[in-house]
Structure formats: C-alpha cells, structure tokens
N, C-alpha and C. Protein backbone atom coordinates (compact mmCIF):
# COMPACT_ATOMS: atom_id res chain seq x y z
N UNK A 1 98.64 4.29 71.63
CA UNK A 1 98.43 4.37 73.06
C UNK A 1 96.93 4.42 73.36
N UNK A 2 96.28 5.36 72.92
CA UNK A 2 94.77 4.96 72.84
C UNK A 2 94.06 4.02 72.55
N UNK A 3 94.42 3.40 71.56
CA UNK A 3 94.12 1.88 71.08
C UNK A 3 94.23 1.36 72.72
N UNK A 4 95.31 1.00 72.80
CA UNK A 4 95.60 0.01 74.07
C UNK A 4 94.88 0.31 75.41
N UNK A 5 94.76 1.91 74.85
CA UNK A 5 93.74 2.21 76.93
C UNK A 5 92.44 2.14 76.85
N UNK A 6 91.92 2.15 75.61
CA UNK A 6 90.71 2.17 75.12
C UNK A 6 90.02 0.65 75.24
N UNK A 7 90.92 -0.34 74.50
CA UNK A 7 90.16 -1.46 74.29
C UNK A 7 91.03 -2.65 74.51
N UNK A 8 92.11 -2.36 75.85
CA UNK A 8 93.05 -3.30 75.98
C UNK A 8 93.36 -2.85 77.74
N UNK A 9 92.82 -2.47 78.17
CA UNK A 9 93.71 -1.64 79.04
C UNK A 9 94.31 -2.51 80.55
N UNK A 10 93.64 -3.78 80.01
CA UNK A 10 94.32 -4.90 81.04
C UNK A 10 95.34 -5.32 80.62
N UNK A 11 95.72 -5.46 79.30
CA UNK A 11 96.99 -6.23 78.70
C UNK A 11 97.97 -5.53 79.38
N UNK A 12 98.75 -6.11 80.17
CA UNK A 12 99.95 -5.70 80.37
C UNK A 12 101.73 -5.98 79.50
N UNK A 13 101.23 -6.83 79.38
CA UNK A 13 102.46 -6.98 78.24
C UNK A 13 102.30 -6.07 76.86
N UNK A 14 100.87 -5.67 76.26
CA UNK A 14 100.96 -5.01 74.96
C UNK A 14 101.21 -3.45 75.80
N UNK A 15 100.72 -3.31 76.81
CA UNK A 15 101.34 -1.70 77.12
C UNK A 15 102.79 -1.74 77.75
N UNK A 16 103.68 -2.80 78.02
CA UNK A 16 104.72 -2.97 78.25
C UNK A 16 105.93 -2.50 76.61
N UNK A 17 105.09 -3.45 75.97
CA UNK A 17 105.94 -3.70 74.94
C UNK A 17 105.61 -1.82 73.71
N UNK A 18 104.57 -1.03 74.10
CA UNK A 18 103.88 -0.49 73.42
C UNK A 18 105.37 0.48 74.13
N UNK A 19 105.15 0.97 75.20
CA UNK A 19 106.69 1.71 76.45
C UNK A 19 108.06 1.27 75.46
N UNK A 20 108.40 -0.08 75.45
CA UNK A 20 109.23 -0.15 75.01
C UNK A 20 109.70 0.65 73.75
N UNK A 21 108.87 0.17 72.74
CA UNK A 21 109.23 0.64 71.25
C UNK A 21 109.36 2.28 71.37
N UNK A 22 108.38 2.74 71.93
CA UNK A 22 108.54 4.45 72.67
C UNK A 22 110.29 4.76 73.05
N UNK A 23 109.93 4.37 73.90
CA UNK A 23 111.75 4.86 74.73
C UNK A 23 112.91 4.09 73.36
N UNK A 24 112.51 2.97 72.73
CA UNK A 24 113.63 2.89 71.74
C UNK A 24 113.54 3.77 70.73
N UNK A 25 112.40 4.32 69.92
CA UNK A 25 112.33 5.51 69.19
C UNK A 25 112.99 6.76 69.79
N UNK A 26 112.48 7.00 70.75
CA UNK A 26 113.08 8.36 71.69
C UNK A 26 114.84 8.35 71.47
N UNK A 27 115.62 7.42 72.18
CA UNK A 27 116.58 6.50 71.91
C UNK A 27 117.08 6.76 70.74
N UNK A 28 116.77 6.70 69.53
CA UNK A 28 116.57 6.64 68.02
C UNK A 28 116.98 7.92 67.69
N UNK A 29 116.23 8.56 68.41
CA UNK A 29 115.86 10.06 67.74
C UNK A 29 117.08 11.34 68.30
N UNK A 30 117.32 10.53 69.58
CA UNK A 30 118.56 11.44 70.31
C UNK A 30 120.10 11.03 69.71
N UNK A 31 120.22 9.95 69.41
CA UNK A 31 121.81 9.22 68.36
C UNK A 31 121.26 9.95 67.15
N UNK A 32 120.48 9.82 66.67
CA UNK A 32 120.22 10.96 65.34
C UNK A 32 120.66 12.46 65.08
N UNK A 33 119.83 13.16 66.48
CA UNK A 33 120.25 14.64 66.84
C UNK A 33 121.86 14.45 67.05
N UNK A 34 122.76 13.66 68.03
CA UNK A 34 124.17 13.82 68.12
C UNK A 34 125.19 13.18 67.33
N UNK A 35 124.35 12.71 66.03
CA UNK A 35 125.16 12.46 64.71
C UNK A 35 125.05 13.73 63.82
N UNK A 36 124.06 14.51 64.02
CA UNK A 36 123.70 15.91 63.07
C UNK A 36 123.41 14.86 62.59
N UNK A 37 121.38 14.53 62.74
CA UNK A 37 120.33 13.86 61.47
C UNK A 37 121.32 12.53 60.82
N UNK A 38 122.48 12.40 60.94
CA UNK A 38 123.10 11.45 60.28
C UNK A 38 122.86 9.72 61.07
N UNK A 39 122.22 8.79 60.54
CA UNK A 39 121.61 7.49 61.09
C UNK A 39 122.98 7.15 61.89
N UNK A 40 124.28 6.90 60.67
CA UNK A 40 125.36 6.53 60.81
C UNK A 40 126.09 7.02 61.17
N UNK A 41 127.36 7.10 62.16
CA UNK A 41 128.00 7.88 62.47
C UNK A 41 129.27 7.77 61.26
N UNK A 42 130.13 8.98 61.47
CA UNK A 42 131.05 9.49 60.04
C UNK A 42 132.14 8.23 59.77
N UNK A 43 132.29 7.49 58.31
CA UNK A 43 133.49 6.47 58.24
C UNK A 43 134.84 7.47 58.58
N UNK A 44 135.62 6.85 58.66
CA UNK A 44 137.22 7.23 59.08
C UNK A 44 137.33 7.89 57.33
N UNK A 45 137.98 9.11 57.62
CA UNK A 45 138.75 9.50 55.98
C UNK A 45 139.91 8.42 55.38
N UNK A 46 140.04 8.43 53.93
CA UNK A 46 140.52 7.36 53.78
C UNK A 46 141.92 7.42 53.98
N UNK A 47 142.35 8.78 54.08
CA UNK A 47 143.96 8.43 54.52
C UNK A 47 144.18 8.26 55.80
N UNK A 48 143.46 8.10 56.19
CA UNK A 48 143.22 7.63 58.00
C UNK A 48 143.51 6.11 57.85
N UNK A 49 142.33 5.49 56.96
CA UNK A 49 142.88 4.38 56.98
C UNK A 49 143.30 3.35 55.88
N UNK A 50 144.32 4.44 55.08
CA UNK A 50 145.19 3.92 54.44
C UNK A 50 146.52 4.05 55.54
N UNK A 51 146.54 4.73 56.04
CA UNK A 51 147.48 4.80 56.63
C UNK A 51 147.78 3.63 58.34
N UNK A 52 146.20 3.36 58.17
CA UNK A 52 146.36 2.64 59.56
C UNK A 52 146.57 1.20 58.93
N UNK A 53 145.84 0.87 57.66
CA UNK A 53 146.12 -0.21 56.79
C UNK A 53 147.77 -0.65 57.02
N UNK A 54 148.34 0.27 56.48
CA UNK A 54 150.02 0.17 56.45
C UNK A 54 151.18 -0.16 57.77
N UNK A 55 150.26 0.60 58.39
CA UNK A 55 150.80 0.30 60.16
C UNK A 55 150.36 -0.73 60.85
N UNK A 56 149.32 -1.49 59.96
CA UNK A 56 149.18 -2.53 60.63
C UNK A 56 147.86 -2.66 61.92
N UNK A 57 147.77 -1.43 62.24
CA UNK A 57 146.51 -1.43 62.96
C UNK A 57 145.22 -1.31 62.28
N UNK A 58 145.04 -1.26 60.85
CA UNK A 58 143.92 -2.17 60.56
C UNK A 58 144.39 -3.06 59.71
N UNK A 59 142.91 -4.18 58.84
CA UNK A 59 143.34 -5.12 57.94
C UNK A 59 142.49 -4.71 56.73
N UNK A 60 142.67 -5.60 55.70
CA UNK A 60 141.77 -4.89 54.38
C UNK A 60 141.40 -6.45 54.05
N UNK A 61 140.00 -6.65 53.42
CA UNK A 61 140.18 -7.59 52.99
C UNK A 61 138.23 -7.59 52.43
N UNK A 62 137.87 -9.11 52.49
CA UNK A 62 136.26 -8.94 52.38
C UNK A 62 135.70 -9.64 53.06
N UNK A 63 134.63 -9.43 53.51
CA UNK A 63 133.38 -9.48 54.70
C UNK A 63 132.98 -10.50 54.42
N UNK A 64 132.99 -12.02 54.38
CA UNK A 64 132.00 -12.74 54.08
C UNK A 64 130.83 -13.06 55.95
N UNK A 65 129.58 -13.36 54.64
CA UNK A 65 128.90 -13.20 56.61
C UNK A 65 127.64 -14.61 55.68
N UNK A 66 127.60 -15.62 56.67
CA UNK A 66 126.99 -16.62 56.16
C UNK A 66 125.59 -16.60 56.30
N UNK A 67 124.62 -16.67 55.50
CA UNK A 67 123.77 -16.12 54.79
C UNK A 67 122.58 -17.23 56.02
N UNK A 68 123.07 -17.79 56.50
CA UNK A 68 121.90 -18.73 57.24
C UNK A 68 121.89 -18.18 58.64
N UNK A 69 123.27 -18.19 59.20
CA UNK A 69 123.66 -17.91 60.77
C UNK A 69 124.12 -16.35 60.35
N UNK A 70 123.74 -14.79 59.76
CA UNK A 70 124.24 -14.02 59.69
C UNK A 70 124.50 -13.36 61.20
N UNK A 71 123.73 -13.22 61.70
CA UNK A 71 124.37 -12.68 63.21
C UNK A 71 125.00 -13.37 64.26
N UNK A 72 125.64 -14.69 63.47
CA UNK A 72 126.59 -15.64 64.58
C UNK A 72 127.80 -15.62 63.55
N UNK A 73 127.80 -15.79 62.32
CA UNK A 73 129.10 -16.04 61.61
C UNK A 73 129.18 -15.12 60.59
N UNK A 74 130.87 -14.81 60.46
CA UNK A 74 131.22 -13.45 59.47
C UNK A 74 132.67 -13.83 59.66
N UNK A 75 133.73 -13.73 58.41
CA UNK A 75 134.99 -13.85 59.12
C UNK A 75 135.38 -12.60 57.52
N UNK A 76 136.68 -12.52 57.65
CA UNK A 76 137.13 -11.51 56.63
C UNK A 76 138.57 -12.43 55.92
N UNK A 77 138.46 -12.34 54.77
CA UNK A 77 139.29 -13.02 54.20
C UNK A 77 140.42 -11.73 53.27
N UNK A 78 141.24 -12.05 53.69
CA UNK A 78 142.55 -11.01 54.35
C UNK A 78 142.94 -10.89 52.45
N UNK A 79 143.43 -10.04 51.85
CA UNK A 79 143.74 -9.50 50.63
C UNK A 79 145.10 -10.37 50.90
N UNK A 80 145.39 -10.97 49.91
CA UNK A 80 147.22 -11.35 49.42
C UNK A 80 147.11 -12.60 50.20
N UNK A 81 146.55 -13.16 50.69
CA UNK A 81 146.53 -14.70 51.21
C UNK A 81 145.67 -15.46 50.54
N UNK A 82 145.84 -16.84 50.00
CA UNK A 82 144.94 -17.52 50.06
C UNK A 82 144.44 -18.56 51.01
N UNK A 83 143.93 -19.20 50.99
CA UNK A 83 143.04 -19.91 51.79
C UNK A 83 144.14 -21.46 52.16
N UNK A 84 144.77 -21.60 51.35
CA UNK A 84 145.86 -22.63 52.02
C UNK A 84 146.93 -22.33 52.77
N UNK A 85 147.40 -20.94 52.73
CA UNK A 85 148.21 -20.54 53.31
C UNK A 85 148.10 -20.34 55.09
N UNK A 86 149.20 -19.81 56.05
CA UNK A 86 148.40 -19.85 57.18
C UNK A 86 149.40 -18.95 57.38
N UNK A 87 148.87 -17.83 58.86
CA UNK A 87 150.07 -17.08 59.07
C UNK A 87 150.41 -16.72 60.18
C-alpha cells in the first residue's frame, strides 16, 4: 500500500486491483476462522457415503479432468461400466 501511495498514487487500476487482493485475503481468512483454521471444509464420513453410494444418491467412480481444457472438461467414469456400454 505504501509502495502504491508513495510512487504510484495516480494508478488507479494498481490501487484498484491492490483493494481487491485485500478484501479476497480478508475473505480467505474469515472461511478459514469458520472452518476452525481448516482451508477445506470436513469430507462426508465414509459410512455416510457408503451408504449414500448404495442408495443411489451418490456415484463412485474416477475423475478424469482433461489436462488442456481443465476448468471446462472433467467427466467421471462410473465403476462396473465400460465405455461401450450405455445406460
């Protein structure tokens, strides 16, 4: 912040963007405190979802996520099917 008032203090976009990263840390730091310090919030216990496995309200299988487009494509390829089958 000094940096920027010191020897920038016309830039408006670097003290825009300087606000931003602020309030997303802040942001950061409060999902932290109401996880108890934990980044992640808690996985489901597993007989939670073994059991939801079985009922059908979840699926089991593996994550593929394509290594070029990772935040546009991901599909899960379902345990006990193969790939010719359809269902």
């Amino acid at each position: 912040q000094n940096y920027l008032d010191n020897f920038w203090p016309d830039l408006k976009a670097a003290h825009e963007l300087f606000e931003s990263i602020l309030q997303a840390r802040r942001e950061r730091e409060i999902e932290s405190q109401e996880n108890n310090g934990k980044e992640y919030p808690e996985h489901l216990p597993l007989e939670v979802l073994e059991a939801g496995i079985k009922s059908g309200r979840y699926i089991q299988g593996a994550l593929s996520v394509n290594k070029h487009r990772a935040q546009l494509e991901a599909f899960v390829r379902l345990q006990g099917f193969s790939s010719k089958e359809t269902g």
